[in-house]
Protein backbone atom coordinates (compact mmCIF):
# COMPACT_ATOMS: atom_id res chain seq x y z
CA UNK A 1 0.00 0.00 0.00
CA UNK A 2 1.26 2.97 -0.71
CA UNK A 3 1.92 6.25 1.58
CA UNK A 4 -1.36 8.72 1.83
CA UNK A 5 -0.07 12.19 0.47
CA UNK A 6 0.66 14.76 2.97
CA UNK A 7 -1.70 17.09 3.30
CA UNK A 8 -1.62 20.91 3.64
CA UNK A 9 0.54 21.42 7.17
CA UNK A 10 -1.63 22.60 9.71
CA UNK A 11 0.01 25.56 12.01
CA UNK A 12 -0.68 26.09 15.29
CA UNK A 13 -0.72 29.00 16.85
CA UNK A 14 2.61 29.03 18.92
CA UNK A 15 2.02 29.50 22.96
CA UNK A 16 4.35 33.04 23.76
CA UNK A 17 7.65 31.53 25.57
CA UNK A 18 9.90 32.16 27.97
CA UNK A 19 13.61 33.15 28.06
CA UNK A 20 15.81 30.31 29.86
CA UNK A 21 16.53 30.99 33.12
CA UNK A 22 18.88 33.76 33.81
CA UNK A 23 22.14 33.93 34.86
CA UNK A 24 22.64 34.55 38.23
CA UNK A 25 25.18 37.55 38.02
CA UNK A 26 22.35 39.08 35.42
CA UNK A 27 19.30 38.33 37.34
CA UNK A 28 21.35 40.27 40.61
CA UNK A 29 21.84 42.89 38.92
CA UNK A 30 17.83 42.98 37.86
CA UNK A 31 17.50 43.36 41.20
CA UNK A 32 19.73 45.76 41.74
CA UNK A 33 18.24 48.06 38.88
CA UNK A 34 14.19 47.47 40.68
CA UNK A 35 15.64 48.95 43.93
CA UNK A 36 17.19 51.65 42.71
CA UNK A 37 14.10 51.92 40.58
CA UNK A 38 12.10 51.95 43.40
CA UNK A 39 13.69 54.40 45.53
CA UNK A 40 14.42 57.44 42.63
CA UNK A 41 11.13 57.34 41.49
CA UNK A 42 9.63 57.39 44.94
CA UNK A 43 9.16 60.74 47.26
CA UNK A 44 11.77 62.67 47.25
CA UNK A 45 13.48 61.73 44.44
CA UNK A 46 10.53 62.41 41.92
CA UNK A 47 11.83 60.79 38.57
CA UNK A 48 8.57 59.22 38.15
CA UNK A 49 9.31 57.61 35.06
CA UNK A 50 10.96 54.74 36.98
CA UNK A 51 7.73 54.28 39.04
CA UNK A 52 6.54 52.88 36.06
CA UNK A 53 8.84 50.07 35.40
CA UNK A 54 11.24 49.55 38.69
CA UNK A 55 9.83 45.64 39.48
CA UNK A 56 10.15 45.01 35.55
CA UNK A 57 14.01 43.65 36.11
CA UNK A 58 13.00 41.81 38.91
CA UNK A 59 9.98 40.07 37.20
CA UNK A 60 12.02 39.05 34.60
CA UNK A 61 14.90 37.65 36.73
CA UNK A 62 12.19 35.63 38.88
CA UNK A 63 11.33 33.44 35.60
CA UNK A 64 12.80 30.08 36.77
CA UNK A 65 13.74 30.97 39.95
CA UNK A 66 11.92 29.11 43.44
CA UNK A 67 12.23 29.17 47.04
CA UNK A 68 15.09 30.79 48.60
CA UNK A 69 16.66 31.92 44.90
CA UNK A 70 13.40 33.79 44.66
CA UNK A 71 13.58 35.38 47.80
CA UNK A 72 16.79 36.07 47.92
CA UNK A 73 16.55 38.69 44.32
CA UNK A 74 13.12 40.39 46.04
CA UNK A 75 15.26 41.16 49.31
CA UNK A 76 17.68 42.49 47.64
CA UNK A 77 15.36 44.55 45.57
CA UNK A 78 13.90 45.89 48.72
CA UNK A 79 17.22 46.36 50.82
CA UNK A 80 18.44 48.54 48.03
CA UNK A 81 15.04 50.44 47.60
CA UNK A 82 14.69 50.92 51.50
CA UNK A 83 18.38 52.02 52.54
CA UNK A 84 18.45 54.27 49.05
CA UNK A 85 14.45 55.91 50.18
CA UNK A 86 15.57 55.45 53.95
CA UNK A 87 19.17 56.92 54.65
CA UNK A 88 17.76 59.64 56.62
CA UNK A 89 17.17 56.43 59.35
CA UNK A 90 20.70 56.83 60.41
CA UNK A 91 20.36 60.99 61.50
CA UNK A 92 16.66 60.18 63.33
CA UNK A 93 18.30 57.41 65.26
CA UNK A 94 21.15 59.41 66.39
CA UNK A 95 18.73 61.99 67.51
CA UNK A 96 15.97 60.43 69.31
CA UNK A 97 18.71 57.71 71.29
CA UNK A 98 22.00 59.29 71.28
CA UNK A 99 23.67 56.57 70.36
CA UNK A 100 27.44 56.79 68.63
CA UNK A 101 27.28 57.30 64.74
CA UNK A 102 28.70 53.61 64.01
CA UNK A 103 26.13 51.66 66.40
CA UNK A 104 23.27 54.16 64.69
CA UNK A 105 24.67 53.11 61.23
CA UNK A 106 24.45 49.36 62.43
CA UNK A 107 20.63 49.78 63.96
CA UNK A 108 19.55 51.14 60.29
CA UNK A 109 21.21 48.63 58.59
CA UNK A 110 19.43 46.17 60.62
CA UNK A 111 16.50 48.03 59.30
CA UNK A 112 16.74 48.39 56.15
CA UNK A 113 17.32 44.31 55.99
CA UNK A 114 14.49 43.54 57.81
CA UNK A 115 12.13 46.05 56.06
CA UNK A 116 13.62 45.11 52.45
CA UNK A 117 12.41 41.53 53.47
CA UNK A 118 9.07 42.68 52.27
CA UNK A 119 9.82 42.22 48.54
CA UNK A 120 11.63 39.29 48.90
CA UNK A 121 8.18 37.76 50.57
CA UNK A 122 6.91 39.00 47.10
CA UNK A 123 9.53 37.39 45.06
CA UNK A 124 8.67 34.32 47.19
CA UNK A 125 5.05 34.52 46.76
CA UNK A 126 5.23 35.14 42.92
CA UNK A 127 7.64 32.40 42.61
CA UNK A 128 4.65 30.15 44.55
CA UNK A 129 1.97 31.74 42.03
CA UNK A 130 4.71 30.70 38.90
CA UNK A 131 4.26 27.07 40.23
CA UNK A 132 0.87 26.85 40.21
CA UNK A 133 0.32 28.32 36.76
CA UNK A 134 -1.45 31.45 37.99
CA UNK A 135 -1.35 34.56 35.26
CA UNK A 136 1.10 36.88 36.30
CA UNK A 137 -0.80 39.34 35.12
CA UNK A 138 -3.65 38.91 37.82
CA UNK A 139 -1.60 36.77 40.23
CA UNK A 140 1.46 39.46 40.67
CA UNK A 141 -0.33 42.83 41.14
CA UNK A 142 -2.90 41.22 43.87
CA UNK A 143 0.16 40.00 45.34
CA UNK A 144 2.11 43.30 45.84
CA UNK A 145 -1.10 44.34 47.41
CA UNK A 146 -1.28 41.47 49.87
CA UNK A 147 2.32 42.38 50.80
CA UNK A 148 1.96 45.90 51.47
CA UNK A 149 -1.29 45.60 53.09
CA UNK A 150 0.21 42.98 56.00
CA UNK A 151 3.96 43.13 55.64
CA UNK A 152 4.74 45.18 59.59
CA UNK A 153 7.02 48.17 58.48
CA UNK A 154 7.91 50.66 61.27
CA UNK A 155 7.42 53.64 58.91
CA UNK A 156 4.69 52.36 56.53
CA UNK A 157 4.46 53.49 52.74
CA UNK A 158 3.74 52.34 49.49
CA UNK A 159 4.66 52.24 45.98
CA UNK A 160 1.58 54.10 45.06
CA UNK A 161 3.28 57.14 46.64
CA UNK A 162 5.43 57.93 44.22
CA UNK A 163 2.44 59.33 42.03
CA UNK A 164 1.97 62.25 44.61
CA UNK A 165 2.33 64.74 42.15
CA UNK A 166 0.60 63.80 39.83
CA UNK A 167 -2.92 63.34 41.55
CA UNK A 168 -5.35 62.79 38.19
CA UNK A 169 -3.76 59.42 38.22
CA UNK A 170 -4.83 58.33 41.77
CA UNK A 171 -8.25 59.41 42.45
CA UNK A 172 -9.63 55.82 42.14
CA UNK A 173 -7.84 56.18 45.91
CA UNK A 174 -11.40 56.44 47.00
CA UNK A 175 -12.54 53.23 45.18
CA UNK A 176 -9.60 50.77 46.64
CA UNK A 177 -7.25 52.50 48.60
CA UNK A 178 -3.95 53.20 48.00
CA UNK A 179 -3.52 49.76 47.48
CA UNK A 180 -5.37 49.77 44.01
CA UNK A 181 -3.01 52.17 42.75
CA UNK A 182 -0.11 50.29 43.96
CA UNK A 183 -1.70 47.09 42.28
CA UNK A 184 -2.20 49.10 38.73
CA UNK A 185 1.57 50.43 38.55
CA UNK A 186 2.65 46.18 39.33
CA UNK A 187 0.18 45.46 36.50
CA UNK A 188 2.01 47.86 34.32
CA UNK A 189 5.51 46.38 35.72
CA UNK A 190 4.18 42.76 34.96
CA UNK A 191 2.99 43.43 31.36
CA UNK A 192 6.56 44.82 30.90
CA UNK A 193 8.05 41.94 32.07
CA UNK A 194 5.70 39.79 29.76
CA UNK A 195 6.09 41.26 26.85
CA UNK A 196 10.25 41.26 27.25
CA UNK A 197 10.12 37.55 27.81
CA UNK A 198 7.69 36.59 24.72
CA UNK A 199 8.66 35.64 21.70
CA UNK A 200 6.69 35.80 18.04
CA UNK A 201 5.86 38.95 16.46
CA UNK A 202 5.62 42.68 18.02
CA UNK A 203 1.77 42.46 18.07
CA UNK A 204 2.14 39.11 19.76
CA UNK A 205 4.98 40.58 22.12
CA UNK A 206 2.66 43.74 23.11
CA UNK A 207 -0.26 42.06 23.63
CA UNK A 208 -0.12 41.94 27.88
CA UNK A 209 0.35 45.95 27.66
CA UNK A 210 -3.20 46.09 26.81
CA UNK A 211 -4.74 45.07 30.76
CA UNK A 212 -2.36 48.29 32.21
CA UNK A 213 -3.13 50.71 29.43
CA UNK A 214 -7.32 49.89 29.71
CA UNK A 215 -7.32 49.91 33.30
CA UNK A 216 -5.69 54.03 32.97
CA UNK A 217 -7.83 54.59 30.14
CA UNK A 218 -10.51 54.48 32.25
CA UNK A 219 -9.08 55.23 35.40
CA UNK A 220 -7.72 58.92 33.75
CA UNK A 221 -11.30 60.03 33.02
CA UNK A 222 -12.30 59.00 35.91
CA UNK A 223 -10.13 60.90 37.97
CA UNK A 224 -10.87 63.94 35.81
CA UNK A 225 -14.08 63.57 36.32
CA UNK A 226 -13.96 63.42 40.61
CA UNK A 227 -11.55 66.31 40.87
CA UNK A 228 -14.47 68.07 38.95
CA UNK A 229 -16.61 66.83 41.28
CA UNK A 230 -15.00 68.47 44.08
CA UNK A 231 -14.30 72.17 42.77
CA UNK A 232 -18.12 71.64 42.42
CA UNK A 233 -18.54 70.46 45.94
CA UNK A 234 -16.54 73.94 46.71
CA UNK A 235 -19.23 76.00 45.22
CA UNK A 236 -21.47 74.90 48.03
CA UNK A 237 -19.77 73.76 50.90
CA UNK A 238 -18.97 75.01 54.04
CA UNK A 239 -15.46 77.07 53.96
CA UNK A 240 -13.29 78.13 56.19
CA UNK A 241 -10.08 80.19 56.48
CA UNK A 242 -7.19 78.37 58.19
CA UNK A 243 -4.23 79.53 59.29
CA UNK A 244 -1.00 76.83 59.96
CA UNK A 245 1.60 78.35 62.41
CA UNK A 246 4.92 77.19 61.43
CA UNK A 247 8.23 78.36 63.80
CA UNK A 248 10.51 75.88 63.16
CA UNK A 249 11.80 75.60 66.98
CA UNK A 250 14.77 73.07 67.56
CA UNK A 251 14.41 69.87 68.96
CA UNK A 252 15.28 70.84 72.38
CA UNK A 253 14.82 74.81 72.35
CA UNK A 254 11.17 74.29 73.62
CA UNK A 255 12.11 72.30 76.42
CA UNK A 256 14.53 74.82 77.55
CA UNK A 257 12.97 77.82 76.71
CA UNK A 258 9.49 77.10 76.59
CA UNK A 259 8.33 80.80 77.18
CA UNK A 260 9.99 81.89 73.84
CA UNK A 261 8.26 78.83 72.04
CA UNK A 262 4.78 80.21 73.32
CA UNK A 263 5.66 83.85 72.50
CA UNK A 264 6.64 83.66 69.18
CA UNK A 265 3.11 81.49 68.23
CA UNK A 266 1.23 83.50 69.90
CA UNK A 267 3.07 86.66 68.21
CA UNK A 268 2.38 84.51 64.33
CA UNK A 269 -1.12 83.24 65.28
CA UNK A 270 -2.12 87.46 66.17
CA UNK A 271 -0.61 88.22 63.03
CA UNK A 272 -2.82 85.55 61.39
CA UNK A 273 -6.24 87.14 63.38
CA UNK A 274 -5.60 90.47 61.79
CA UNK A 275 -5.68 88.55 58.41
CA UNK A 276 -9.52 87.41 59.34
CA UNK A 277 -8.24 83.79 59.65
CA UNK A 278 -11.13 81.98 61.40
CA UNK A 279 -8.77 78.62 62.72
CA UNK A 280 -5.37 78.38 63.50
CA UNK A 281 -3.16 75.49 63.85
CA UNK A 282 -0.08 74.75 65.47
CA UNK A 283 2.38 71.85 65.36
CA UNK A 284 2.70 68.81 68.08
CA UNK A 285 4.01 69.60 71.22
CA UNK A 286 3.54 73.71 70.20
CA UNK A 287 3.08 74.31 73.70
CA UNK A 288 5.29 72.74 75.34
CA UNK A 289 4.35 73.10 79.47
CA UNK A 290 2.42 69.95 80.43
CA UNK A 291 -1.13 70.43 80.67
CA UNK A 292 -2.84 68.84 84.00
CA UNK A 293 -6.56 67.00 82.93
CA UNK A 294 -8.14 69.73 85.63
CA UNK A 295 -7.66 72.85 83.51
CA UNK A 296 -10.80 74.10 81.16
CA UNK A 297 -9.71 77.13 79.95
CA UNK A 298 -6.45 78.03 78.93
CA UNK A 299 -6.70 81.13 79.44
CA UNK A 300 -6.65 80.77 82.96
CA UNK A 301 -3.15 78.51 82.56
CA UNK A 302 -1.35 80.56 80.14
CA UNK A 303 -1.93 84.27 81.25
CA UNK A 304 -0.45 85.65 78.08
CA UNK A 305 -2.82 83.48 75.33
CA UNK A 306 -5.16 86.72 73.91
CA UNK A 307 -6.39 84.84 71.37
CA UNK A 308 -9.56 85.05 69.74
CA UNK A 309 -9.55 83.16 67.19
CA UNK A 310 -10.11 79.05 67.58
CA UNK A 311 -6.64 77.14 68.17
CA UNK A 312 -5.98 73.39 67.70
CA UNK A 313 -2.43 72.79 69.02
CA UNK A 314 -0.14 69.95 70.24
CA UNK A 315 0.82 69.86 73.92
CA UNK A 316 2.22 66.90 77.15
CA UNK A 317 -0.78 66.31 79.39
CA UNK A 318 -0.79 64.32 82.58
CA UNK A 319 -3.59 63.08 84.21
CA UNK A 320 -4.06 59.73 85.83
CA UNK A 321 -0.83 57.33 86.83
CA UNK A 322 0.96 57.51 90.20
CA UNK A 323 2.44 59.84 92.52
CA UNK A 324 5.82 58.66 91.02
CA UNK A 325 5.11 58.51 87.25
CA UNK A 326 1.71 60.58 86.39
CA UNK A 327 0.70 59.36 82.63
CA UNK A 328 2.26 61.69 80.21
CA UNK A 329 0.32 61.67 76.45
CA UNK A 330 0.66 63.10 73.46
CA UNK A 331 -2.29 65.18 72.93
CA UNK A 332 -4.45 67.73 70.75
CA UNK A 333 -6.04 70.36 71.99
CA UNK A 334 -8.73 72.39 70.72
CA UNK A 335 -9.58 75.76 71.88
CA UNK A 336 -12.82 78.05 71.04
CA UNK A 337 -12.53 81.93 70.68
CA UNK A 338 -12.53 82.33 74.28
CA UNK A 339 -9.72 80.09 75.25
CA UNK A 340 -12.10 77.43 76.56
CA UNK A 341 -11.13 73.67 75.85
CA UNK A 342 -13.68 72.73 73.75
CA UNK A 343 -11.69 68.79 73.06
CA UNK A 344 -8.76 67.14 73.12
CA UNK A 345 -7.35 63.92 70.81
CA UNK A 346 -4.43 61.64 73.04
CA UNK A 347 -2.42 60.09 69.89
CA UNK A 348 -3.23 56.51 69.80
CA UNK A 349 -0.22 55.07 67.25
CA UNK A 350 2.53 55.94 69.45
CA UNK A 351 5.90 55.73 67.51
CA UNK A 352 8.74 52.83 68.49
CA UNK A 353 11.81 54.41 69.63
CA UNK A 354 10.57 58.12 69.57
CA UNK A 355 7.87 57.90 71.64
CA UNK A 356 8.06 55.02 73.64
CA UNK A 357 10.79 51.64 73.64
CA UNK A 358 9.22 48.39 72.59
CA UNK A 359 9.48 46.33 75.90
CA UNK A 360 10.49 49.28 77.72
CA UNK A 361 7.20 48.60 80.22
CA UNK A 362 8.68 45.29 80.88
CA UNK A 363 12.24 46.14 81.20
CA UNK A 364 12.46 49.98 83.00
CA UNK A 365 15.64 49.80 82.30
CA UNK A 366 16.45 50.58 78.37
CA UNK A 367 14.91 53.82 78.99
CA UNK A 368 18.19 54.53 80.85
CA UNK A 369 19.95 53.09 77.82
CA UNK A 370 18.48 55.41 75.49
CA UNK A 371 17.30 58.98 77.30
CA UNK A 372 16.17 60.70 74.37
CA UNK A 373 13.48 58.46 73.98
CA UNK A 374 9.47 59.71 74.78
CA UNK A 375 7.83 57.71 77.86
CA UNK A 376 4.30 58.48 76.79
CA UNK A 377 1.12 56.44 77.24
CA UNK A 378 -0.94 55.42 74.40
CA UNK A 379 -4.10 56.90 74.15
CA UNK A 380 -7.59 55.12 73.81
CA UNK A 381 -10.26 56.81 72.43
CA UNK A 382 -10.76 58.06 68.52
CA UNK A 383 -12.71 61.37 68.79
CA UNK A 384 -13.16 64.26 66.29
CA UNK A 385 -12.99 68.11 68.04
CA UNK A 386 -15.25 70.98 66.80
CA UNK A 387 -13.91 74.09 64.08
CA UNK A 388 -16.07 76.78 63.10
CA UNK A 389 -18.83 75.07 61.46
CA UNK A 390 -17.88 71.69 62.08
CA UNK A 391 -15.42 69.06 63.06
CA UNK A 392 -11.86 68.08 62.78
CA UNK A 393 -10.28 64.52 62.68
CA UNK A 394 -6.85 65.49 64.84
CA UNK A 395 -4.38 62.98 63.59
CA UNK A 396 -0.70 63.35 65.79
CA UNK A 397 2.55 62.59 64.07
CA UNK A 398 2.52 59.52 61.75
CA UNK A 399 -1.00 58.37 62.16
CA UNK A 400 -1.77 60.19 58.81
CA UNK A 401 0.49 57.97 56.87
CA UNK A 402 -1.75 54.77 58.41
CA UNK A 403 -4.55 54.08 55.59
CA UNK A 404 -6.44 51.83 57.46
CA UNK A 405 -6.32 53.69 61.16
CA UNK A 406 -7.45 56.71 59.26
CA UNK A 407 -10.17 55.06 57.82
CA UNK A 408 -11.39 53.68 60.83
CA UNK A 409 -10.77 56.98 62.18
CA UNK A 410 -12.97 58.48 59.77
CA UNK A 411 -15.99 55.94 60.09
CA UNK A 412 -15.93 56.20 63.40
CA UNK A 413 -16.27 60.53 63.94
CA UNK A 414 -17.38 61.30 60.73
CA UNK A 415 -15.40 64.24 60.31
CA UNK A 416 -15.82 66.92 58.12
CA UNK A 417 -12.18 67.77 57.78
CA UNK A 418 -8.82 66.28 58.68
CA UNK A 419 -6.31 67.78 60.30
CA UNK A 420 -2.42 66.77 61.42
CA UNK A 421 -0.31 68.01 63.99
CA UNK A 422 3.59 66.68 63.60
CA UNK A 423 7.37 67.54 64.86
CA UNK A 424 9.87 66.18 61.66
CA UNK A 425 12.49 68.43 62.73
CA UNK A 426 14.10 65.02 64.40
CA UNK A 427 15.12 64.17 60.43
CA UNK A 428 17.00 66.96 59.71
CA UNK A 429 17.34 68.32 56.07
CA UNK A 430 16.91 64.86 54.76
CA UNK A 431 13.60 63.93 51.99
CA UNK A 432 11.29 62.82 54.81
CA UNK A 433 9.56 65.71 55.44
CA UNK A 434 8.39 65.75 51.91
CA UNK A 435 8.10 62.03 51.91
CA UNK A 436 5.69 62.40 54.73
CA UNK A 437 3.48 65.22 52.93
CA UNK A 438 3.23 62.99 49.90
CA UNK A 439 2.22 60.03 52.08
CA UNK A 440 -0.69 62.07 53.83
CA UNK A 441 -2.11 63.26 50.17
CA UNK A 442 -3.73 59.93 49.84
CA UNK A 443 -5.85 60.08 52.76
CA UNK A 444 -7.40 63.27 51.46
CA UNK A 445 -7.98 61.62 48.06
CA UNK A 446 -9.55 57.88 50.27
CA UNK A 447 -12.02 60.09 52.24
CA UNK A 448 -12.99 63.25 49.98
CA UNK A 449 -11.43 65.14 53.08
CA UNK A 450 -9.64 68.40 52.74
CA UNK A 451 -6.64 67.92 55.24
CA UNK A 452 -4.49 70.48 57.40
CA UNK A 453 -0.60 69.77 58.11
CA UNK A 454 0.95 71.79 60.51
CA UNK A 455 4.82 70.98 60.87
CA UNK A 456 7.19 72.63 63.32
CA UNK A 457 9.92 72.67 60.85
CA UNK A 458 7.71 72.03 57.72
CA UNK A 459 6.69 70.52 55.39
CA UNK A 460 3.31 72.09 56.77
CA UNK A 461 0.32 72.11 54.23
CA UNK A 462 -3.10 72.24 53.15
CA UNK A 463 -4.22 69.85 50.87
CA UNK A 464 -7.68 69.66 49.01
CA UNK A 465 -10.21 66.42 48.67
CA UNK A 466 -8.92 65.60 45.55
CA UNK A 467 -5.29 65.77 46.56
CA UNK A 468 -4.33 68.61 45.84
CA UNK A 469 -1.89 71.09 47.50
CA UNK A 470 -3.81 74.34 48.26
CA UNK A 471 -0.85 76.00 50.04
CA UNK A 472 2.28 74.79 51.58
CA UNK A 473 5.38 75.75 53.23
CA UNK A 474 9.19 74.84 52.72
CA UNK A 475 11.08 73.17 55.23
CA UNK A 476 13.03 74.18 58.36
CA UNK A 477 11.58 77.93 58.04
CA UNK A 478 9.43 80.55 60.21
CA UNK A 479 6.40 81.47 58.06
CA UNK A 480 2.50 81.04 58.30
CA UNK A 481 0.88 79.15 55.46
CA UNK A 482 -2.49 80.18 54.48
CA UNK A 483 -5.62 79.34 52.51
CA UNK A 484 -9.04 78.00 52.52
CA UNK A 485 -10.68 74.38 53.07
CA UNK A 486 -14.07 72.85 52.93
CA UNK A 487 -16.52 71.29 55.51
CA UNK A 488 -17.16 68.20 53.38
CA UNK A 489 -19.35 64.96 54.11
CA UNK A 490 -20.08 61.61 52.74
CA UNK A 491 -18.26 58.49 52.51
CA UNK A 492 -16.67 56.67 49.35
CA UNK A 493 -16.81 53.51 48.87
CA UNK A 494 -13.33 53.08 49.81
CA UNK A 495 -14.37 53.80 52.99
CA UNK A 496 -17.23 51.13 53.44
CA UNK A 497 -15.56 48.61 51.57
CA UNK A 498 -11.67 49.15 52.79
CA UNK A 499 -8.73 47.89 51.24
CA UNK A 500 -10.37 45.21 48.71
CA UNK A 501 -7.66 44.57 46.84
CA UNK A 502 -5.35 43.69 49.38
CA UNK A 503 -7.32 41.14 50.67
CA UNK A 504 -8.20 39.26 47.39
CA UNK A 505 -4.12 39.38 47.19
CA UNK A 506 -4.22 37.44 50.85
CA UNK A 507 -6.64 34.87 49.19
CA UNK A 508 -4.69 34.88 46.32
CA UNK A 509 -1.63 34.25 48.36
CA UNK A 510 -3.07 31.73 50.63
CA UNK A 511 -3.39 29.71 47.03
CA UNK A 512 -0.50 29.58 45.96
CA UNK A 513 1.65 29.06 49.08
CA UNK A 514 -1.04 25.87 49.99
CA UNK A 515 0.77 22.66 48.89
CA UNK A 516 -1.88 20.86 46.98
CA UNK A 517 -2.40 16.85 47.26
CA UNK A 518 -1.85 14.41 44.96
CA UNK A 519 -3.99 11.83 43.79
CA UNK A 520 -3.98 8.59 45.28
CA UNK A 521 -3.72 5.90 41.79
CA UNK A 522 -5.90 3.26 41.90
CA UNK A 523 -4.15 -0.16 42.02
C-alpha cells in the first residue's frame, strides 16, 4: 500500500515563551536596577518615570527561579530600595537615642534588611503563584497588594506614593485604597516583564500591555471627572479660612525655653487674626508646658494666650498614673474663641523608639539606655474636636500615613475635615519631610477630606479632597501658610468597603503558598 499524500501542514498557533533561566550575576543585577528603581522614582526623588517600570528587572529575573533563589533577588530589591528611600534612618536614630554614629549606622542597617524583606516575601510569593500556573498578570499585582497591606514596616508606605504629584492618576484612591493604585503600577511592571520575555511577532509581544493601558484609560477620566466633582462640591460647601503656624523651633529649644516657644506662636497666630483667619493650627508639642486634665480654659493657665480666634495645638498632658510617674500623652487640643477647651485627641499610634521603647514597660531599664526616647502612654479613644462650622479629625505625628487607622478613624467621627499636627524636625534636612506630605495626600484623596498639616519645621500644608496642595510651606523655616478648606461629608466607597484589593491578594496568596495533594492511583 502505498503512503497517503501529505496534506496541507496545519500551524498552530505558537504558545508566547519564555527566556531560559537567567544567569545569576544578570538576574542580581535585575534586582539591583528594581531597587534603585524603586527608591528614585519614589518621594523625594521624583523621577517618576521609573515608578513605572522599577519591578520590571526583577519580574524578569524571577522566571525560573523558586524558594530561597526567589527570595533572595526580592530582598535584595527591597534592601536597596529601603536604605536608598531610607538613609535619613541613620540621622533620626542618632537623635531620638543618642547613640554613637557607628552603632546608629548598624541599627539602620538592621532596618533596612528587615524592612527590604518585604519584597523578597513578594519574590517568594510570585515564585509560589509561577508554580501553580497562575497569570502573572492577575496573580502578581494582587500580590504586591497582599504584601503591602500585611507586611509590619515601622514607617509604613507604598509604591503608590510615588504618584503624589501627579494626583489625576490616583483618584480611584477612593474606590480601593492606595492599594489599588499600587496594584495598577505592578500590572504595568508585569505586562513589561511579559512582553520582554515573549517571543513571536511585536503584536504578539505587546499584547499583555493592553490590561495596564485599559485599566488608565478608564481610570484617567475618571479621575478627571472626581476632581471636577470636588471644585463643584466647593461651590457649596462650608469654607473656612485656616491659618498653619509654622516656627521651626529646635528639637530641644522648647524644652529649655518654653516661654519663647509660646511667645513667638502667639506673636504669628495674632498676626494671622488680623488677616480674618477663622482657625489656626499649630504643630505637636507647640506648647510645650504639660497640661494637667483639671484645667478648662487656657486662658486661665497661660496668662499671656489673647487669642480670639479658635486654636488646635499639640501639647504633654498628665492626668491619671501615680504619685511617682503621672501618665504623660501626646495630645491635641482644641480651643474656642474664648480660650475654653472645647476637646482634646491623646495620639493613639505611638511611635517605636521616639515615643516610647518596645518592651520598655517590661524592662524599666532601656529607657536609661536610650534617654532621648518619649515615655508616653498610648491613648484610647478616637474622637473628632469641633472648628467653626464643624469638626476636625486630629491625627498626631505619623498616624496620617496609616490608611487603614485613618479610615477607621474616619468611620468612626465622621469628620468633616482632617487635620495633622507633627514635629519632623528630628530628620533633619533629609527627603522625609516631603516624603511624609506625599504620604498624607492619599488620605485626602480615600475620604474626599480636605486635610491640614501643621509641621514645626515644615513641610506644613493644606491639601484639598482631591489631593491637591492648596498652600504649603518649605522646610526648616518661620512662616504662616495660608488658605481656605471645605466642611465636606459623605463616605466613598473606599471607605465602606476598605482595602479590597489587598485582601483578594491574601486569598490569592493563601493559594499559591497551599501545597496541593496528589492523587492517590488506583491499584
Amino acid at each position: 500500500m502505498s503512503e497517503p499524500t501529505p496534506g496541507p501542514a496545519v500551524i498552530l498557533h505558537p504558545r508566547p515563551t519564555v527566556l531560559a533561566v537567567m544567569r545569576e550575576r544578570v538576574a542580581l543585577a535585575c534586582a539591583v536596577f528594581s531597587g534603585l528603581g524603586i527608591f528614585l522614582g519614589f518621594a523625594g526623588k521624583e523621577i517618576y518615570p521609573l515608578a513605572f517600570v522599577s519591578l520590571t528587572p526583577l519580574l524578569v529575573a524571577l522566571r525560573g527561579r523558586t524558594g530561597w533563589r526567589a527570595l533572595r533577588l526580592g530582598w535584595i530589591t527591597g534592601f536597596v530600595a529601603v536604605a536608598g528611600g531610607f538613609s535619613w534612618i541613620v540621622g533620626m536614630l542618632q537623635t531620638f537615642s543618642g547613640f554613637p554614629t557607628a552603632l546608629c549606622v548598624l541599627f539602620a542597617s538592621l532596618l533596612w534588611i528587615a524592612q527590604g524583606l518585604q519584597y523578597g516575601v513578594l519574590a517568594w510569593l510570585v515564585s509560589k503563584a509561577d508554580g501553580r500556573h497562575l497569570p502573572r498578570l492577575l496573580a502578581v499585582p494582587l500580590l504586591a497588594a497582599a504584601v503591602e497591606l500585611l507586611f509590619p514596616l515601622l514607617f509604613p508606605w507604598y509604591l503608590a506614593n510615588s504618584l503624589h504629584n501627579a494626583p489625576l492618576l490616583y483618584q480611584t484612591a477612593d474606590l480601593g485604597g492606595v492599594l489599588l493604585i499600587t496594584a495598577a503600577m505592578v500590572l504595568g511592571h508585569t505586562a513589561l516583564a511579559e512582553a520582554w520575555v515573549r517571543s513571536g511577532s511585536w503584536a504578539e509581544r505587546l499584547k499583555p500591555l493592553a490590561w495596564p493601558l485599559a485599566f488608565w484609560a478608564l481610570a484617567i477620566p475618571y479621575g478627571h471627572w472626581r476632581i471636577g466633582q470636588v471644585d463643584a462640591d466647593n461651590v457649596h460647601a462650608r469654607s473656612l479660612r485656616v491659618g498653619v503656624v509654622q516656627q521651626n523651633l529646635g528639637l530641644m529649644q522648647k524644652r529649655h525655653d518654653p516661654v519663647e516657644a509660646l511667645n513667638r506662636h502667639l506673636e504669628a497666630s495674632r498676626v494671622l487674626e488680623q488677616q480674618g483667619i477663622e482657625w489656626i493650627v499649630w504643630s505637636e508639642s507647640a506648647v510645650a508646658f504639660r497640661i494637667p486634665e483639671n484645667v478648662t480654659n487656657i486662658r486661665d493657665y497661660i496668662p499671656e494666650w489673647d487669642l480670639h480666634t479658635p486654636v488646635l495645638f499639640g501639647a504633654l498632658s498628665v492626668r491619671n498614673g501615680t504619685l511617682d510617674r503621672p501618665n504623660l500623652y501626646n495630645t491635641a487640643f482644641m480651643t474656642d474663641a474664648e480660650g475654653r477647651i472645647r476637646g482634646s485627641y491623646d495620639k493613639v499610634y505611638l511611635l517605636a523608639f521616639g515615643e516610647y521603647i518596645p518592651l520598655g514597660e517590661t524592662f524599666p531599664q532601656i529607657y536609661d539606655l536610650s534617654p532621648h526616647s518619649g515615655h508616653f502612654t498610648r491613648g484610647s479613644t478616637l474622637r473628632s474636636l469641633p472648628v467653626p462650622g464643624g469638626t476636625v479629625a486630629p491625627f498626631i505625628c505619623y498616624e496620617d500615613i496609616l490608611p487603614r487607622f485613618v479610615r477607621t478613624f474616619q468611620n468612626r467621627v465622621n469628620p468633616d475635615l482632617m487635620a495633622v499636627i507633627l514635629n519632623d524636625a528630628w530628620f533633619g534636612h533629609t527627603a522625609e519631610p516631603w516624603i511624609h506630605n506625599a504620604l498624607s495626600k492619599f488620605r485626602a484623596v480615600e475620604h474626599r477630606r480636605d486635610l491640614v498639616r501643621a509641621a514645626n519645621s515644615g513641610v506644613s500644608s493644606i491639601i484639598d479632597g482631591a489631593g491637591r496642595v492648596v498652600a504649603e510651606s518649605q522646610t526648616f523655616t518661620r512662616e504662616n501658610v495660608v488658605g481656605t478648606v471645605h466642611l465636606r461629608q459623605g463616605r466613598t466607597l473606599y471607605g465602606h468597603t476598605g482595602d479590597w484589593v489587598g485582601y483578594a491578594g491574601v486569598l490569592l496568596a493563601l493559594y499559591s503558598v497551599v501545597r496541593r495533594r496528589t492523587p492517590i492511583k488506583a491499584g
